[in-house]
PDB file of N, CA and C in Angstrom:
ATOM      1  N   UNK A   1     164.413  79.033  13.961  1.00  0.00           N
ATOM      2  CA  UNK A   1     164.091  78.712  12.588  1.00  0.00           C
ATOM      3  C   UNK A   1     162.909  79.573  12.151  1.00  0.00           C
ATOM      4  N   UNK A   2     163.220  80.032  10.618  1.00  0.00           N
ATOM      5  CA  UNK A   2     161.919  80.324  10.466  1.00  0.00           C
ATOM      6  C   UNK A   2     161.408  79.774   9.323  1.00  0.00           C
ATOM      7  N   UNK A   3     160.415  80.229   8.307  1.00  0.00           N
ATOM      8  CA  UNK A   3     160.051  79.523   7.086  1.00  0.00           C
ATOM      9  C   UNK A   3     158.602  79.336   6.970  1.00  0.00           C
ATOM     10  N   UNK A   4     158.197  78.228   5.906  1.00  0.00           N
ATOM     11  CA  UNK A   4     157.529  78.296   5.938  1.00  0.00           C
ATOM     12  C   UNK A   4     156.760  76.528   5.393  1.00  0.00           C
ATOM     13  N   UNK A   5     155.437  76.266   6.083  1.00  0.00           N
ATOM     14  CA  UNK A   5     154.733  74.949   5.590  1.00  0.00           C
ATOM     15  C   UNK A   5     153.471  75.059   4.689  1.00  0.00           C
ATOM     16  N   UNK A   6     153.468  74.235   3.607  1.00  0.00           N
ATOM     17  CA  UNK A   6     152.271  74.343   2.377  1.00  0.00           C
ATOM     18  C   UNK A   6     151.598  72.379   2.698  1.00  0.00           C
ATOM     19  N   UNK A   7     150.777  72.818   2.465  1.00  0.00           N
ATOM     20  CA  UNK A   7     149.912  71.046   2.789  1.00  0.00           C
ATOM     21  C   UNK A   7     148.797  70.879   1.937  1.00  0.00           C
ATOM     22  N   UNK A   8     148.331  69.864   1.294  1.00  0.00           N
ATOM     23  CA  UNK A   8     147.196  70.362   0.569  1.00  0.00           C
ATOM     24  C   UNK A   8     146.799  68.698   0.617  1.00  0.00           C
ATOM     25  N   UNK A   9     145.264  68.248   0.164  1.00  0.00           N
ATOM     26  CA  UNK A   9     144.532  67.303   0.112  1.00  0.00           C
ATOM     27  C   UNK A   9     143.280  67.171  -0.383  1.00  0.00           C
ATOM     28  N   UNK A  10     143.520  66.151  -1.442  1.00  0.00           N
ATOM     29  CA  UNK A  10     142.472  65.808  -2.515  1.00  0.00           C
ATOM     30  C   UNK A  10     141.934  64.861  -2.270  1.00  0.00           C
ATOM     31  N   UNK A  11     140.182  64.717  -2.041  1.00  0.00           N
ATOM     32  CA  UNK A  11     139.523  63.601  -1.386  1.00  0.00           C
ATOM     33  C   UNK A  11     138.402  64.131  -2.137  1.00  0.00           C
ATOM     34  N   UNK A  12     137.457  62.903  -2.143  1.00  0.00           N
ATOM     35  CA  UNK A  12     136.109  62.818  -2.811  1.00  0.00           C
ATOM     36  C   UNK A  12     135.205  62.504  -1.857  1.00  0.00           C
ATOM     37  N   UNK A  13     134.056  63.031  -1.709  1.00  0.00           N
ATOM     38  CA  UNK A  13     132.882  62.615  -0.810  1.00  0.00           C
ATOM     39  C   UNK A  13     131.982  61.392  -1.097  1.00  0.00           C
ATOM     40  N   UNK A  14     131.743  61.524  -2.162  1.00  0.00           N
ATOM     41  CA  UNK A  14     131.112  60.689  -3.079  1.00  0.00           C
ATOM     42  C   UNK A  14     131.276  60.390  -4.780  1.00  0.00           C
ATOM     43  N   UNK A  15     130.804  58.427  -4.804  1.00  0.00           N
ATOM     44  CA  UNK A  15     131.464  58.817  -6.053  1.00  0.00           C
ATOM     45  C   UNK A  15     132.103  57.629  -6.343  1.00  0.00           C
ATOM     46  N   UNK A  16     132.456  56.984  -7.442  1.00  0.00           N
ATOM     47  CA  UNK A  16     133.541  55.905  -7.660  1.00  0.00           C
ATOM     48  C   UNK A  16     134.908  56.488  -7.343  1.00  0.00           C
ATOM     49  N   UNK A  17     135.058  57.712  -7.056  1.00  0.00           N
ATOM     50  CA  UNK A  17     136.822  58.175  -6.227  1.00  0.00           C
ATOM     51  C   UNK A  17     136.535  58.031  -5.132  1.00  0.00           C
ATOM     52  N   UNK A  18     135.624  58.187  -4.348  1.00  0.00           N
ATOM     53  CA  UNK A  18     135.432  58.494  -2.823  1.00  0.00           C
ATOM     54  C   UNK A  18     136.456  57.481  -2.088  1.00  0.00           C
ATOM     55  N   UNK A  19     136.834  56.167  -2.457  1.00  0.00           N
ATOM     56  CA  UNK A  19     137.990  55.906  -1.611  1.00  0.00           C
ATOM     57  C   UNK A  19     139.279  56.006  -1.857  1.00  0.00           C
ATOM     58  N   UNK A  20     139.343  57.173  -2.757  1.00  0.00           N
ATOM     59  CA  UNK A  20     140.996  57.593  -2.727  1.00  0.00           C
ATOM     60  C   UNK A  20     141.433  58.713  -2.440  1.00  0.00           C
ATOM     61  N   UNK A  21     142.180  59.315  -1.789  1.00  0.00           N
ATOM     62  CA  UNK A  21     142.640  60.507  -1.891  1.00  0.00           C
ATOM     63  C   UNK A  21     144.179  61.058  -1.873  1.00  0.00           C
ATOM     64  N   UNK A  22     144.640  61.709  -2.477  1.00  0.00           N
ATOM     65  CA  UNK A  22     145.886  62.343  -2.407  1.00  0.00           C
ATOM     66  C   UNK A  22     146.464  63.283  -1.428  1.00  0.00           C
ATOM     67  N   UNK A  23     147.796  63.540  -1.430  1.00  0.00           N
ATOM     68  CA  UNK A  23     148.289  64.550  -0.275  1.00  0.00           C
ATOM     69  C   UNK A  23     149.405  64.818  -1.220  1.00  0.00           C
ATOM     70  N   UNK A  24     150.209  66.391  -0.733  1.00  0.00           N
ATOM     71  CA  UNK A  24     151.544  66.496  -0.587  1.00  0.00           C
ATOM     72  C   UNK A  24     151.196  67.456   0.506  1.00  0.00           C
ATOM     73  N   UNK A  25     153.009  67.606   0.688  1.00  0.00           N
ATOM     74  CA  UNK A  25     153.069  68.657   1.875  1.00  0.00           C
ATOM     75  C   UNK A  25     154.922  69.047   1.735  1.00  0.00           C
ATOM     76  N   UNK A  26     154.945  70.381   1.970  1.00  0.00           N
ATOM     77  CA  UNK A  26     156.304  70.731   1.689  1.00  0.00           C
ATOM     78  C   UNK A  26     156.420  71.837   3.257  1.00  0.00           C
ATOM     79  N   UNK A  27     157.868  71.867   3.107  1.00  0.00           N
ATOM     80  CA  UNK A  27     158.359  72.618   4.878  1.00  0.00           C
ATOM     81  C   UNK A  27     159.655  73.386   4.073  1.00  0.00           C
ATOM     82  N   UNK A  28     159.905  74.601   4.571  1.00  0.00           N
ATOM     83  CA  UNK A  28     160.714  75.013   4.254  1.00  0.00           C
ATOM     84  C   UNK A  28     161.063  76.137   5.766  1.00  0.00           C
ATOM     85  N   UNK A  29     162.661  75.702   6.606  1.00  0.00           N
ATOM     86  CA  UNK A  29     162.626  76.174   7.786  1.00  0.00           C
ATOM     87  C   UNK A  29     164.336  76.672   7.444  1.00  0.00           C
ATOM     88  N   UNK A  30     164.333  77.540   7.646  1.00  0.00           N
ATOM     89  CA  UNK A  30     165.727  78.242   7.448  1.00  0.00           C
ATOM     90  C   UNK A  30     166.819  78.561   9.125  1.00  0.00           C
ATOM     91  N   UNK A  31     167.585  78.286   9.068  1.00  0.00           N
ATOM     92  CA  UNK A  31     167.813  78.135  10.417  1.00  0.00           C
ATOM     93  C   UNK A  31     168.598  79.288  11.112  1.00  0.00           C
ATOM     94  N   UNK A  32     167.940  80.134  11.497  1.00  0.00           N
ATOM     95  CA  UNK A  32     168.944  81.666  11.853  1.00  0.00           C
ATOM     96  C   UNK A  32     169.751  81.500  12.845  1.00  0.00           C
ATOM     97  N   UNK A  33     169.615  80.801  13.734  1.00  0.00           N
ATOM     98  CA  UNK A  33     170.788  80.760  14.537  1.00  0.00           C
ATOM     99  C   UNK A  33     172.133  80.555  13.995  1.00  0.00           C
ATOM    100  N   UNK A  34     172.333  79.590  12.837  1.00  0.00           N
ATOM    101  CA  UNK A  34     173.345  78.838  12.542  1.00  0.00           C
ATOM    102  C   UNK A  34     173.771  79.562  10.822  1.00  0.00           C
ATOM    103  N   UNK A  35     173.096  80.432  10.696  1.00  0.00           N
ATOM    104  CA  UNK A  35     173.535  80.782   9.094  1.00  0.00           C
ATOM    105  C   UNK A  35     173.073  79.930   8.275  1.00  0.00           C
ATOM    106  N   UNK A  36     171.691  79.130   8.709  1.00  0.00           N
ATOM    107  CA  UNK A  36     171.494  78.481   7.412  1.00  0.00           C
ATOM    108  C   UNK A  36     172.154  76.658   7.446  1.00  0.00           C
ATOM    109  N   UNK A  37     173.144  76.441   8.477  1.00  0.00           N
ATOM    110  CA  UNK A  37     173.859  75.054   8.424  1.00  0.00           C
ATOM    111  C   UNK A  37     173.007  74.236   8.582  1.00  0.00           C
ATOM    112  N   UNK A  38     171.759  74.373   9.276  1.00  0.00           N
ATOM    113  CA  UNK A  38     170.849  73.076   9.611  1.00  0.00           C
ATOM    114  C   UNK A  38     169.141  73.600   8.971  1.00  0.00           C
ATOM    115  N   UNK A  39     169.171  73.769   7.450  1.00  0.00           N
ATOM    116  CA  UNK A  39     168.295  74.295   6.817  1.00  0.00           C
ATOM    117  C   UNK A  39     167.042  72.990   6.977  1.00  0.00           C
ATOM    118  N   UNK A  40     166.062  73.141   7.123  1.00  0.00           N
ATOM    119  CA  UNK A  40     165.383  71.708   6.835  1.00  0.00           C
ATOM    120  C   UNK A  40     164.099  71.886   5.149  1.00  0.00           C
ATOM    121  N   UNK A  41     164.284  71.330   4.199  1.00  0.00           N
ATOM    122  CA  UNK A  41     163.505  71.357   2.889  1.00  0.00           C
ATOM    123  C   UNK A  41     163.196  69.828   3.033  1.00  0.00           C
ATOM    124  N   UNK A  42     161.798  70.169   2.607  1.00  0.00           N
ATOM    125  CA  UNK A  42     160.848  68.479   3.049  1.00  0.00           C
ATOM    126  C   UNK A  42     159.947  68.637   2.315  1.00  0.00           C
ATOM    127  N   UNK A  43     159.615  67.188   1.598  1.00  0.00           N
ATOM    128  CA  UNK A  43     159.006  67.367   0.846  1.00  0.00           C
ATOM    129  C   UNK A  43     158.273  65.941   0.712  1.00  0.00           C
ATOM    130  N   UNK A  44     156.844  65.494   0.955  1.00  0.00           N
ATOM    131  CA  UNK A  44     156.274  64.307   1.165  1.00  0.00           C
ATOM    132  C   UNK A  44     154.969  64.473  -0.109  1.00  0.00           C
ATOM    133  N   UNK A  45     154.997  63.077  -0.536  1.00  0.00           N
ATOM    134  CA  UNK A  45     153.697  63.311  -1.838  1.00  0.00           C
ATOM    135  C   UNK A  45     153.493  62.105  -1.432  1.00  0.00           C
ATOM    136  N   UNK A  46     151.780  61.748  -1.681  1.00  0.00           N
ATOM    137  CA  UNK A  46     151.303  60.077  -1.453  1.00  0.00           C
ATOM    138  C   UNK A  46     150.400  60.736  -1.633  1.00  0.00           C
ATOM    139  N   UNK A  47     148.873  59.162  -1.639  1.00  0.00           N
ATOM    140  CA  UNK A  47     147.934  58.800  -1.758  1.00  0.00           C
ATOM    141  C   UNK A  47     147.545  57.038  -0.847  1.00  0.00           C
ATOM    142  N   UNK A  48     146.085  58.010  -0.858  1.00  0.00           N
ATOM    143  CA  UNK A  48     145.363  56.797  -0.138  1.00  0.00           C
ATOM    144  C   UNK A  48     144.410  55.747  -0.540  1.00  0.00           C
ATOM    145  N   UNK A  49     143.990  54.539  -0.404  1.00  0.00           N
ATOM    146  CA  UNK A  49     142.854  53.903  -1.288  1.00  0.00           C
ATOM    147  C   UNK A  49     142.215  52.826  -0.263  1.00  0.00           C
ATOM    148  N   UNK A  50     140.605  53.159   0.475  1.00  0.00           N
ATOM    149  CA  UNK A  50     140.325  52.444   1.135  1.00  0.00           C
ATOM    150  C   UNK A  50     139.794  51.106   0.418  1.00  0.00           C
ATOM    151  N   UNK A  51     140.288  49.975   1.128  1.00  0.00           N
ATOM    152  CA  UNK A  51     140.183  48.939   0.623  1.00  0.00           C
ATOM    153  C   UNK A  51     139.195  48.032   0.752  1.00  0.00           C
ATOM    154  N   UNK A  52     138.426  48.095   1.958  1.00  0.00           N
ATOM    155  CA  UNK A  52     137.237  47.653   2.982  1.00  0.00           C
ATOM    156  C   UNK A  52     136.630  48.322   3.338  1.00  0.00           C
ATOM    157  N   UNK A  53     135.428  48.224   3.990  1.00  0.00           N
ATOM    158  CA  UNK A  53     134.699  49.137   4.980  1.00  0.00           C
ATOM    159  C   UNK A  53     133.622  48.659   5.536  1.00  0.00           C
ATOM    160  N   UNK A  54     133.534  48.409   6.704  1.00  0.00           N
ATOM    161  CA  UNK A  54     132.173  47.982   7.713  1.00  0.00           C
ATOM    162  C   UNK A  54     131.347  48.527   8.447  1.00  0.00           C
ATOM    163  N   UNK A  55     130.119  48.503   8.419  1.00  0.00           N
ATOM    164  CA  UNK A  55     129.925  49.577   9.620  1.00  0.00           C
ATOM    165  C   UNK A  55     128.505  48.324  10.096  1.00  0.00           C
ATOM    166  N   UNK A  56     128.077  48.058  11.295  1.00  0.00           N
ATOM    167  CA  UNK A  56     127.626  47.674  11.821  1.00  0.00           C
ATOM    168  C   UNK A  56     125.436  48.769  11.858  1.00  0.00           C
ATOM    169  N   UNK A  57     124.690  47.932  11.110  1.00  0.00           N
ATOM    170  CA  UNK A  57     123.727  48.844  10.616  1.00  0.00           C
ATOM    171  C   UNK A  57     122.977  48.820  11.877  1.00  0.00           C
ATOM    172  N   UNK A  58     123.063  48.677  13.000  1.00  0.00           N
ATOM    173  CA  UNK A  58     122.801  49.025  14.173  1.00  0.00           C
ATOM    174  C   UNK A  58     123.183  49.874  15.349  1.00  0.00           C
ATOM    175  N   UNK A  59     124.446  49.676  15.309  1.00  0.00           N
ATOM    176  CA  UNK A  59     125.431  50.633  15.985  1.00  0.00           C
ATOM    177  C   UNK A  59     125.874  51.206  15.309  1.00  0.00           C
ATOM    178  N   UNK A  60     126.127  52.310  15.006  1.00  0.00           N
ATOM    179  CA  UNK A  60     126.724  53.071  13.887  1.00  0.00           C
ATOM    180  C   UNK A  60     128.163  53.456  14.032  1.00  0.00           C
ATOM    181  N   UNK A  61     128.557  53.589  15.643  1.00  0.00           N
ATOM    182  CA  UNK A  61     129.815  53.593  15.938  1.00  0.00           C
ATOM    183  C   UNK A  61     130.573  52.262  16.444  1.00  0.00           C
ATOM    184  N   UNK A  62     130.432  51.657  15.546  1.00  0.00           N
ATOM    185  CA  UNK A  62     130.772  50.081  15.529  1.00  0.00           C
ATOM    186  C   UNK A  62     131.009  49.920  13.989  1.00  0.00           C
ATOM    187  N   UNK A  63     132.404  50.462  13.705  1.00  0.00           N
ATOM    188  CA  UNK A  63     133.064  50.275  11.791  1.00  0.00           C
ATOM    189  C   UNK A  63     134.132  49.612  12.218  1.00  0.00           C
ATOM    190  N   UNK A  64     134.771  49.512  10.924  1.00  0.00           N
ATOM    191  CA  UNK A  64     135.803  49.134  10.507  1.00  0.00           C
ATOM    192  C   UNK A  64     136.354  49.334   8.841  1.00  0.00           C
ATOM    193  N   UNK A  65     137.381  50.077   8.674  1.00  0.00           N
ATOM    194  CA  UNK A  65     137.915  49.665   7.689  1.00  0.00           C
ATOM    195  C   UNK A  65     139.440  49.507   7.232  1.00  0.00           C
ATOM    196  N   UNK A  66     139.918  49.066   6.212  1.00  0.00           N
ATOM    197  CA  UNK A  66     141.301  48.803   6.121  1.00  0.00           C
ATOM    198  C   UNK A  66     141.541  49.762   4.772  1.00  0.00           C
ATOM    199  N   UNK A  67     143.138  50.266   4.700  1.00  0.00           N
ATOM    200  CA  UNK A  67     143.306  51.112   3.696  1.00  0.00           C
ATOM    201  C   UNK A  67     144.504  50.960   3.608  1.00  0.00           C
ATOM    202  N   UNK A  68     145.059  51.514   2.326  1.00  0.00           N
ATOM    203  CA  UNK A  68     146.715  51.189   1.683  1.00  0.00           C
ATOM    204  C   UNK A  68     146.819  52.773   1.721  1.00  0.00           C
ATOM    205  N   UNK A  69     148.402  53.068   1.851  1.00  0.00           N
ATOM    206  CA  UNK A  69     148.920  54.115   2.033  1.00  0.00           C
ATOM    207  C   UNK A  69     150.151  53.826   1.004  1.00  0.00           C
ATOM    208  N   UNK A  70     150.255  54.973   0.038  1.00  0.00           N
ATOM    209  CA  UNK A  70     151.944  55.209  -0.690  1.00  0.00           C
ATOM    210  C   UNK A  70     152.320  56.490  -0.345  1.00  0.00           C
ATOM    211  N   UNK A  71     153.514  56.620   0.358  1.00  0.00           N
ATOM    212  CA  UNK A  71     153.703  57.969   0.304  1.00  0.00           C
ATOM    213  C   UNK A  71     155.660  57.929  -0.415  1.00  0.00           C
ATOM    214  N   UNK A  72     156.097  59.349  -0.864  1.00  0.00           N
ATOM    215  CA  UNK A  72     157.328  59.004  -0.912  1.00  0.00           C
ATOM    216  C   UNK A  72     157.915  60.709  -0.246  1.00  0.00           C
ATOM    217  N   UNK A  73     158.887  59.880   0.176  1.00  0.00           N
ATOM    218  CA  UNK A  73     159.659  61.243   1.116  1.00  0.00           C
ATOM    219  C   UNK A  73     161.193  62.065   0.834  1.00  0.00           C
ATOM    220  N   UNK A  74     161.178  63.104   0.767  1.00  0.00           N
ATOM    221  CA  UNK A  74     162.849  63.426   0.001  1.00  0.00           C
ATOM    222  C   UNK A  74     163.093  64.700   0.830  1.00  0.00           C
ATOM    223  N   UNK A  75     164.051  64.678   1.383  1.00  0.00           N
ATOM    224  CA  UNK A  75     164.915  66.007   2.312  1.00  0.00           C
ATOM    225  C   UNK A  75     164.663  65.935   3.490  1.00  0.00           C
ATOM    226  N   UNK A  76     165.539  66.811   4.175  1.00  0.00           N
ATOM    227  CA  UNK A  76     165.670  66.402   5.626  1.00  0.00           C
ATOM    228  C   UNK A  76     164.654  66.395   6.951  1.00  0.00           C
ATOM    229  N   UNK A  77     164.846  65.543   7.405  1.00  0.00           N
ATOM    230  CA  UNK A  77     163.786  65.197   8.794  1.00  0.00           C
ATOM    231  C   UNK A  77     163.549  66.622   9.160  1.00  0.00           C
ATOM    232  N   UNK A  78     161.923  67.123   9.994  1.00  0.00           N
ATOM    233  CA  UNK A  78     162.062  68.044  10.868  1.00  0.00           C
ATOM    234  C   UNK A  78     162.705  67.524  11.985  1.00  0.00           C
ATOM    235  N   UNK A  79     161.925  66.556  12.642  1.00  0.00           N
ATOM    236  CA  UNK A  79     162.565  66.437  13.830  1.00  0.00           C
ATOM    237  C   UNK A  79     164.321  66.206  14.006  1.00  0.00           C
ATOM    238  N   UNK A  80     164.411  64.943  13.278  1.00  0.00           N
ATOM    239  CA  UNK A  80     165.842  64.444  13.294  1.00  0.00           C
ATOM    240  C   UNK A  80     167.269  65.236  12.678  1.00  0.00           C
ATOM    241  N   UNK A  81     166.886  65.881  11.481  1.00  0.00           N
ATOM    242  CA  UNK A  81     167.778  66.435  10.055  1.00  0.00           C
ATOM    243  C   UNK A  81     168.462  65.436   9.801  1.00  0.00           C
ATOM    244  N   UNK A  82     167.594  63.639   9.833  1.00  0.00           N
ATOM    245  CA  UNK A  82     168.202  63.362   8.412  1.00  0.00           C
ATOM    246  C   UNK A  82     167.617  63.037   7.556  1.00  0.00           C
ATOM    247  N   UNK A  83     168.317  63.301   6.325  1.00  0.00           N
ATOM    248  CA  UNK A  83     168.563  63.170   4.947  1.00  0.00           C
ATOM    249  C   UNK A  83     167.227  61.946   4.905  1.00  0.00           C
ATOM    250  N   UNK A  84     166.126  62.014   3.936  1.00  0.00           N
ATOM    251  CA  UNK A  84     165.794  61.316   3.442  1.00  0.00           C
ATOM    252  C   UNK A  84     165.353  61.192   2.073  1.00  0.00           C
ATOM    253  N   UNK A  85     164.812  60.001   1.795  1.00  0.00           N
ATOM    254  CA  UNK A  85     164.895  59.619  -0.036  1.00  0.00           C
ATOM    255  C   UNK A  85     164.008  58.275   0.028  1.00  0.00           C
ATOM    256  N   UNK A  86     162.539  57.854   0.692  1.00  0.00           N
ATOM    257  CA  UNK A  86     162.041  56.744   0.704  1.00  0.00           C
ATOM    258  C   UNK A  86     160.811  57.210   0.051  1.00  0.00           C
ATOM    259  N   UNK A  87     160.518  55.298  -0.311  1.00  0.00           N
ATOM    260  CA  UNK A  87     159.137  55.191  -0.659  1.00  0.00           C
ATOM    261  C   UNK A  87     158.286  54.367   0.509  1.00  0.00           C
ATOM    262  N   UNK A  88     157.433  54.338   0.962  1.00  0.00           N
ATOM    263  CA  UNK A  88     156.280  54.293   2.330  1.00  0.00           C
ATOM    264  C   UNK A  88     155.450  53.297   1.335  1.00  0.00           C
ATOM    265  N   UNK A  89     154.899  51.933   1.987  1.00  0.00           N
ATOM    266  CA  UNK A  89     153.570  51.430   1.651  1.00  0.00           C
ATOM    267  C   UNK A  89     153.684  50.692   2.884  1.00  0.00           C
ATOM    268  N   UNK A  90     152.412  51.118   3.624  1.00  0.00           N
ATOM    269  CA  UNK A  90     151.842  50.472   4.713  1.00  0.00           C
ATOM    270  C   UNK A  90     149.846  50.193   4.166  1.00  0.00           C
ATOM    271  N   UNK A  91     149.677  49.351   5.407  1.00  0.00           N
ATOM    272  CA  UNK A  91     148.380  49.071   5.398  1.00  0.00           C
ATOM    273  C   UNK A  91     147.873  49.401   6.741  1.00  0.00           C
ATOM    274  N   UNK A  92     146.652  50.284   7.200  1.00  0.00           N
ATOM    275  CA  UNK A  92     146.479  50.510   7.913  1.00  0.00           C
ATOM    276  C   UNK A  92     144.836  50.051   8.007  1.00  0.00           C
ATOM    277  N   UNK A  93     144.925  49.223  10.010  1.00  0.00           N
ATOM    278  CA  UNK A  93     143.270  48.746  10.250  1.00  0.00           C
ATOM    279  C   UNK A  93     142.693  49.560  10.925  1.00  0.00           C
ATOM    280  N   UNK A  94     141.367  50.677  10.702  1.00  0.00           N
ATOM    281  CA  UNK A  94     141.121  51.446  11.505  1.00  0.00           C
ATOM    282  C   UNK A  94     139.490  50.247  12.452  1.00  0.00           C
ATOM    283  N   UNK A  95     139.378  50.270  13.763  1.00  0.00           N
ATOM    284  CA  UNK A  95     138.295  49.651  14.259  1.00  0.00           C
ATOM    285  C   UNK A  95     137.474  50.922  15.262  1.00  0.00           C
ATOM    286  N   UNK A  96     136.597  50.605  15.225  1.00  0.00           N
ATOM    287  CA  UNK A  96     135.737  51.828  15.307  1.00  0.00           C
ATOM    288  C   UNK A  96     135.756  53.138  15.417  1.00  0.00           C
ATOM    289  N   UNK A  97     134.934  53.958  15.590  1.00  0.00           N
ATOM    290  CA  UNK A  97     134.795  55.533  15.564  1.00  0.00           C
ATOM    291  C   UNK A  97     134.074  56.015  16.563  1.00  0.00           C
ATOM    292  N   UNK A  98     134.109  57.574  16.576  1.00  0.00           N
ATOM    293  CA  UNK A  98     133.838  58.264  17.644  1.00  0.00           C
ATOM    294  C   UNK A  98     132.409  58.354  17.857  1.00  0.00           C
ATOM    295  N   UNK A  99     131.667  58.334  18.974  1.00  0.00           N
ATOM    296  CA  UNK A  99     130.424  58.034  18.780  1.00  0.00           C
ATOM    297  C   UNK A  99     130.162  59.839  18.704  1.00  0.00           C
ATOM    298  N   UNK A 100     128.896  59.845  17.893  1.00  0.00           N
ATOM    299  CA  UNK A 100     127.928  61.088  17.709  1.00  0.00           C
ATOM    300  C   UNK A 100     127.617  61.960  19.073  1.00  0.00           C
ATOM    301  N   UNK A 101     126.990  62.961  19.141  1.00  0.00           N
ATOM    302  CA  UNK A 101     126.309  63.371  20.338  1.00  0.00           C
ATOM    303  C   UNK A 101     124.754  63.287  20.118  1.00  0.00           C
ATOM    304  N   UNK A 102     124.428  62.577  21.053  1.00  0.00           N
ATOM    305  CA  UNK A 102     122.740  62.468  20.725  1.00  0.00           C
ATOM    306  C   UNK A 102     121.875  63.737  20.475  1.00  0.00           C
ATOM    307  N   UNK A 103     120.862  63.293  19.795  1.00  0.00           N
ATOM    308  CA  UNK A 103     119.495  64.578  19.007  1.00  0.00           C
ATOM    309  C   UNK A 103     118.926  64.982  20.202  1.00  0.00           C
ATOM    310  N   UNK A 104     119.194  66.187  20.363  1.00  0.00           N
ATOM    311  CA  UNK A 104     117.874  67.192  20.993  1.00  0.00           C
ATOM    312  C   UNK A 104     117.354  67.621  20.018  1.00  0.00           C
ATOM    313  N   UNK A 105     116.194  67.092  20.626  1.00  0.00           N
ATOM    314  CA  UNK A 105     114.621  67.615  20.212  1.00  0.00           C
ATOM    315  C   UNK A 105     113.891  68.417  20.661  1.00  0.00           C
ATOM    316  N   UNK A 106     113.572  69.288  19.899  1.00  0.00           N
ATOM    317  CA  UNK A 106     112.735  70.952  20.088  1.00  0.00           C
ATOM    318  C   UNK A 106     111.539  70.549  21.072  1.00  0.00           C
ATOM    319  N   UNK A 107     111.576  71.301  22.120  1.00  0.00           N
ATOM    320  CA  UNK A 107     110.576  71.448  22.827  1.00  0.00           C
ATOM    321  C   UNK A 107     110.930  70.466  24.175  1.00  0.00           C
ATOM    322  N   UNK A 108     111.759  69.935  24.458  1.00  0.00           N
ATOM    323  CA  UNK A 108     112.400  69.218  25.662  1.00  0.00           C
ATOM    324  C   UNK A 108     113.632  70.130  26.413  1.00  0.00           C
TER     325      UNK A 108
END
């Protein structure tokens, strides 16, 4: 196969948007072995909106938050080749994060 993948993502750092962000992503894989019979065109668009968020003001790698996902999906699986045409809403719980690497300090 050859072809080609485009991905892109819209997020805010800060801000009354900062807990939403957008995606699409498109695949386009042409299939040379076969003349083209098992072409794969994919095409996924959604957005995200965190809903919660915790973080423990002592431990810092001690969070939590929860977030809604919409995504919608149209053309064929990479992996599988099949045919799809859905709409996605999940909720996802993330519980903690990766801890930091501690401060070196100049002169130690």
């Amino acid at each position: 196969m050859a072809g080609t993948e485009l991905s892109g993502r819209l997020f805010f750092q800060s801000g009354p948007l900062a807990p939403y962000s957008l995606f699409a992503k498109y695949y386009f894989l042409y299939d040379t072995l076969h003349r083209g019979a098992q072409n794969i065109d994919y095409t996924q668009v959604g957005g995200s909106a965190k809903l919660l968020k915790w973080q423990n003001p002592e431990r810092e790698t001690e969070t939590a938050d929860l977030s809604l996902t919409v995504r919608y999906t149209k053309g064929t699986s990479l992996r599988t080749l099949e045919r799809n045409d859905e709409v996605y809403a999940g909720l996802t719980l993330k519980l903690g994060s990766l801890p930091t690497a501690p401060e070196v300090k100049a002169g130690n």
